[in-house]
N, C-alpha and C. Protein backbone atom coordinates (compact mmCIF):
# COMPACT_ATOMS: atom_id res chain seq x y z
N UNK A 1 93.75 -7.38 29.63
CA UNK A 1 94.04 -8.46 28.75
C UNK A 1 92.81 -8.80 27.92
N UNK A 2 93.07 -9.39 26.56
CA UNK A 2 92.21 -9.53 25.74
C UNK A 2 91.62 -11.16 26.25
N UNK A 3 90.48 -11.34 25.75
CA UNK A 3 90.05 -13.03 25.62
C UNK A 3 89.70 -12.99 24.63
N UNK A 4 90.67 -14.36 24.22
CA UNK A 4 90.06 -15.08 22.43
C UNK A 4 89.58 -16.43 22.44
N UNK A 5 88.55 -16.25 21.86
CA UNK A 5 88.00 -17.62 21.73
C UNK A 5 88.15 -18.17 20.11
N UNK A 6 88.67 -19.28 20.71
CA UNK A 6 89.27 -20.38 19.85
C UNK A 6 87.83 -21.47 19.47
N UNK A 7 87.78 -21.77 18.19
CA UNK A 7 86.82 -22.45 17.66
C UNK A 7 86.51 -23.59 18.23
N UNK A 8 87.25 -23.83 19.40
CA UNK A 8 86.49 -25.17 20.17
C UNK A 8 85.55 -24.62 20.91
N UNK A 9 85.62 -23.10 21.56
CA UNK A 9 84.88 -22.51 22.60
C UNK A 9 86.04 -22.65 23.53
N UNK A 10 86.48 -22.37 23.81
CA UNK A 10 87.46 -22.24 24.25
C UNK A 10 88.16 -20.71 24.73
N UNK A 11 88.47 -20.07 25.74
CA UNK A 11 89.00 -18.89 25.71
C UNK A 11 90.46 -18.85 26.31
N UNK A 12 90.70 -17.58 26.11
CA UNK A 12 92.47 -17.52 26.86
C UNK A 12 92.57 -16.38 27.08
N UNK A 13 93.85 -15.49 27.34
CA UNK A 13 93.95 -14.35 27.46
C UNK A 13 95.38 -13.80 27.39
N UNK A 14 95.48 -13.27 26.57
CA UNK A 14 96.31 -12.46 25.63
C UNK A 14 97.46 -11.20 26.44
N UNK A 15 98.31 -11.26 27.19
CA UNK A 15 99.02 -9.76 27.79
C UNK A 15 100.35 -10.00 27.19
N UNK A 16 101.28 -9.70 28.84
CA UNK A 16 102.96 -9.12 28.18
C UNK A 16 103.17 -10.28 27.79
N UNK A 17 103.90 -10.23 26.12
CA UNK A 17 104.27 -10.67 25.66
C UNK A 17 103.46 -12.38 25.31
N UNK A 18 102.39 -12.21 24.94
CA UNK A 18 101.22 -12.90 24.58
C UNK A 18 101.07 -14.47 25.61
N UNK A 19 101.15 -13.45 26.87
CA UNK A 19 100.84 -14.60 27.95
C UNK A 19 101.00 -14.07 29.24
N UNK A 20 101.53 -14.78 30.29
CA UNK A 20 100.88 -14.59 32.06
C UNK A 20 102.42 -14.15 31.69
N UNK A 21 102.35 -12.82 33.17
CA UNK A 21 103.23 -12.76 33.41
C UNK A 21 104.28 -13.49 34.44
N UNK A 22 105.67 -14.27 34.00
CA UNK A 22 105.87 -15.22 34.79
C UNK A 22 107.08 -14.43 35.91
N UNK A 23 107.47 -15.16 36.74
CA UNK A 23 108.72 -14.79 37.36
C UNK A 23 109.89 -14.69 36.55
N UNK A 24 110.08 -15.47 35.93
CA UNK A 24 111.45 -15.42 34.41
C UNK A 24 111.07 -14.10 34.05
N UNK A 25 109.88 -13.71 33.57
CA UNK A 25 109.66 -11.79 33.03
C UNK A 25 109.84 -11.15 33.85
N UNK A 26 109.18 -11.31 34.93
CA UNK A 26 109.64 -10.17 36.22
C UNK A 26 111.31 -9.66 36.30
N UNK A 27 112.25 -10.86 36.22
CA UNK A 27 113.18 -10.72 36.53
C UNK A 27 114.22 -10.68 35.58
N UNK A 28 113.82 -10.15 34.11
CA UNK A 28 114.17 -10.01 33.25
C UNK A 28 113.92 -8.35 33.17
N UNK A 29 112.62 -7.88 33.45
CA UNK A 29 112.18 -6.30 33.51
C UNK A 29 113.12 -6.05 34.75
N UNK A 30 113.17 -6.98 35.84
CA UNK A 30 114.11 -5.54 36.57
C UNK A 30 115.53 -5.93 36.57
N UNK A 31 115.89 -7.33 35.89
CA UNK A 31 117.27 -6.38 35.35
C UNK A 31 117.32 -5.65 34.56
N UNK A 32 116.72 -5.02 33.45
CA UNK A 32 116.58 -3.97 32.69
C UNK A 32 116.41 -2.71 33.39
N UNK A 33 115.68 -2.90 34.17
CA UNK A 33 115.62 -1.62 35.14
C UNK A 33 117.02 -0.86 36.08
N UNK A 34 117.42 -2.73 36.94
CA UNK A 34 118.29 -2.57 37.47
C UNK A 34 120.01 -1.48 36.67
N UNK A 35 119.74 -2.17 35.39
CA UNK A 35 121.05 -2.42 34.06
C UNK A 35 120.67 -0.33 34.26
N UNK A 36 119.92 -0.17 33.82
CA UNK A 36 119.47 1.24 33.64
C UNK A 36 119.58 1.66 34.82
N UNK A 37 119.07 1.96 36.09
CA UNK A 37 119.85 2.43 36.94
C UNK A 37 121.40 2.80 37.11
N UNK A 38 121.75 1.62 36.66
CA UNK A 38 123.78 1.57 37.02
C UNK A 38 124.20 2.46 36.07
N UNK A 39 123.41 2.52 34.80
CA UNK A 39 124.18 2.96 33.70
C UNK A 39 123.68 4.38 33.79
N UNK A 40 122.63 4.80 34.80
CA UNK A 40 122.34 6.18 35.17
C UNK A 40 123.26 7.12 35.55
N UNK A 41 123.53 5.55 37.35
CA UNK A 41 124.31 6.28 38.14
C UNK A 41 125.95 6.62 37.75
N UNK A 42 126.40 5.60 36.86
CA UNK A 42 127.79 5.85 36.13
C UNK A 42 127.89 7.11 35.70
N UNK A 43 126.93 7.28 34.80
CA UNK A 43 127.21 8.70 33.92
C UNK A 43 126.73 9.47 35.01
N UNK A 44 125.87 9.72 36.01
CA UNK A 44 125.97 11.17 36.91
C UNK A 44 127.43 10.75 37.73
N UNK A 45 128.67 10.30 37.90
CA UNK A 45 129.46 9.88 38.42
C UNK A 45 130.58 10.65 37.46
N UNK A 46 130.08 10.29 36.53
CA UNK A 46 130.96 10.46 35.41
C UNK A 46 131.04 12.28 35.25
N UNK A 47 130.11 12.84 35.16
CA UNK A 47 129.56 14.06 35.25
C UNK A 47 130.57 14.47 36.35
N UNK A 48 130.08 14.00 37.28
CA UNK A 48 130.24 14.71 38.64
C UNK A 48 131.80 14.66 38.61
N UNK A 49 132.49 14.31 38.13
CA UNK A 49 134.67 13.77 37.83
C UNK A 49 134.87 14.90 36.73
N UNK A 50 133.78 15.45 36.04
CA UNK A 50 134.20 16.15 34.52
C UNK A 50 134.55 17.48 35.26
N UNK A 51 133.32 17.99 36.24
CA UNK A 51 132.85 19.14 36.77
C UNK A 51 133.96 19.27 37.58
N UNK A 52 134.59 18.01 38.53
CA UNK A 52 135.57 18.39 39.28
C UNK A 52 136.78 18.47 38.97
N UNK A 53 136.89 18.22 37.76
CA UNK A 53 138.47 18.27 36.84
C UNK A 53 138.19 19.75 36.67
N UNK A 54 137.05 20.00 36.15
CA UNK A 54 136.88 21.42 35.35
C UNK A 54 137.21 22.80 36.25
N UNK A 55 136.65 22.44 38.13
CA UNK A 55 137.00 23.32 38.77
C UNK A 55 138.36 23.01 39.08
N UNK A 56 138.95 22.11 39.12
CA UNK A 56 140.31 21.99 39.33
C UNK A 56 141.48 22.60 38.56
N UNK A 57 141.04 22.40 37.37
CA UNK A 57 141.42 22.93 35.91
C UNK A 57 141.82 24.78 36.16
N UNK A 58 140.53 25.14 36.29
CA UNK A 58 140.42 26.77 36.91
C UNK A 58 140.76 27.28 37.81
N UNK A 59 140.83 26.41 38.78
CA UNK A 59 141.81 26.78 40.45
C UNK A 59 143.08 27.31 39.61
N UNK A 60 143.58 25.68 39.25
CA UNK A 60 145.14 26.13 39.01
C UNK A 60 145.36 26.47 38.30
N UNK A 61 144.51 27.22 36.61
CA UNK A 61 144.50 28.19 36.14
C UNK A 61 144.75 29.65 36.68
N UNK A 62 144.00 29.54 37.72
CA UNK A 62 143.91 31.02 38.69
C UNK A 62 145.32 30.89 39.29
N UNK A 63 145.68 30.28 40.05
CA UNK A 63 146.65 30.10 40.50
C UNK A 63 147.88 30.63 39.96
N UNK A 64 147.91 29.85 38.91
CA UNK A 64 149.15 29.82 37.98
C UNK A 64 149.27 31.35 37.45
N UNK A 65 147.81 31.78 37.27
CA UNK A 65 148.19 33.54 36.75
C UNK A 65 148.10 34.33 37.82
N UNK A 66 148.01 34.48 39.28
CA UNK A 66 148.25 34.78 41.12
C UNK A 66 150.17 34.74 40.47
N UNK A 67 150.45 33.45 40.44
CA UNK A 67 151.83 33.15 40.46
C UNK A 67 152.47 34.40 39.58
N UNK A 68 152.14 34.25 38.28
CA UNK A 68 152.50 35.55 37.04
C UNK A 68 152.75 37.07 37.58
N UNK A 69 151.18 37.29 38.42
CA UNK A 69 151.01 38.09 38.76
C UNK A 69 152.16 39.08 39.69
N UNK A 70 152.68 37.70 40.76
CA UNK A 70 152.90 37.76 41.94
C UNK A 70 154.65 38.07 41.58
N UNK A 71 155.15 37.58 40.29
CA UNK A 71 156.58 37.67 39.67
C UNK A 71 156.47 38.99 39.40
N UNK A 72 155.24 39.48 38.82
CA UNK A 72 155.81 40.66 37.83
C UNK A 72 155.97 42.12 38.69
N UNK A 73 154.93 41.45 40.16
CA UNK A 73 155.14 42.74 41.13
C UNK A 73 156.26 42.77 42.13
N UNK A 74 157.14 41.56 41.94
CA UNK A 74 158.18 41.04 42.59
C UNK A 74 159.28 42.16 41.45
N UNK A 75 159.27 41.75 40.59
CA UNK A 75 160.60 42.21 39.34
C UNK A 75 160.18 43.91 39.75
N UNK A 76 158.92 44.25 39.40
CA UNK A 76 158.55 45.66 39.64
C UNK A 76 158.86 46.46 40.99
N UNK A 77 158.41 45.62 41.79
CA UNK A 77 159.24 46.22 43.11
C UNK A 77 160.86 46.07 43.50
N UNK A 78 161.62 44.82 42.71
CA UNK A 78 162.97 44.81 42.39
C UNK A 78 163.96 45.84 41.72
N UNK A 79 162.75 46.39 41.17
CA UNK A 79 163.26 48.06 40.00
C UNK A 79 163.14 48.62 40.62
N UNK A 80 162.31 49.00 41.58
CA UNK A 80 162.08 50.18 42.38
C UNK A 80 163.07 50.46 43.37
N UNK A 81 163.49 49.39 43.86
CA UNK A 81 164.69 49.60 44.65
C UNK A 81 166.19 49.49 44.55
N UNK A 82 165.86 49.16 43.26
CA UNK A 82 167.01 49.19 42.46
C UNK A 82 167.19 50.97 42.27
N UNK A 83 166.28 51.60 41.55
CA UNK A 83 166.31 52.94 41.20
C UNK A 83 166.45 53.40 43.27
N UNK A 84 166.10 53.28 43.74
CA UNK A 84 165.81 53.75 45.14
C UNK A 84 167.17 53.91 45.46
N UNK A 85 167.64 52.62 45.24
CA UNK A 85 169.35 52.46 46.14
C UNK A 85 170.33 53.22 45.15
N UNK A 86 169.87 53.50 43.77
CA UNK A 86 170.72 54.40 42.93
C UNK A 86 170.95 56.07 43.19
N UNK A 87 169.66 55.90 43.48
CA UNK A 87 169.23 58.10 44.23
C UNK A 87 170.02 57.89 45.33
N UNK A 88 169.92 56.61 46.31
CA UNK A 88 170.66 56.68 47.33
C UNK A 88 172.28 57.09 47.38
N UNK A 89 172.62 56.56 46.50
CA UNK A 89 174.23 56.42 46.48
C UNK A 89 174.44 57.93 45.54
N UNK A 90 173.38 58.25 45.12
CA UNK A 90 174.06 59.74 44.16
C UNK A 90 173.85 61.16 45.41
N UNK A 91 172.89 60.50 45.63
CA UNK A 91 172.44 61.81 47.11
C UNK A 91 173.99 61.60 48.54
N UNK A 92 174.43 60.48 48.60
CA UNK A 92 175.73 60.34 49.38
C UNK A 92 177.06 61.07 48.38
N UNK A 93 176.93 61.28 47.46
CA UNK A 93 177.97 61.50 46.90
C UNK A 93 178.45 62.97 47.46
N UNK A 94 176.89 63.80 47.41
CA UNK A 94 176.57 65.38 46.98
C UNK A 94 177.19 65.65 48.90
């Protein structure tokens, strides 16, 4: 802190916010601090809900094309025995 002397002779001293720091400042800096913390922890909160939508998102992305997958080897093996049971019934004929 600075000291100024005032033309009586006189001195003082000069800091946060051009005086002592009181309890009213203290508790003004750490709600600012506090305010900033919360508004930290929100957004890593917030983050952390985006990331888990996002893997969720891709699960049942995956999923959903497993499912696709899982039809088209269903229909494909449905042909196959379709043709299978057709040789069958022509080979009974002979």
């Amino acid at each position: 802190m600075k000291k100024h002397k005032h033309h009586d002779g006189t001195t003082d001293q000069s800091g946060l916010l051009a005086g002592e720091i009181t309890s009213s400042k203290v508790e003004v800096i750490a709600s600012i601090v506090l305010t900033l913390g919360y508004s930290l922890s929100t957004l890593a909160d917030i983050l952390a809900l985006q990331e888990e939508e996002k893997l969720a998102q891709e699960n049942t992305s995956k999923a959903q094309d497993q499912n696709l997958q899982f039809r088209q080897m269903c229909k494909q093996l449905q042909n196959v025995n379709n043709r299978l049971d057709s040789i069958e019934r022509k080979l009974n004929r002979y």
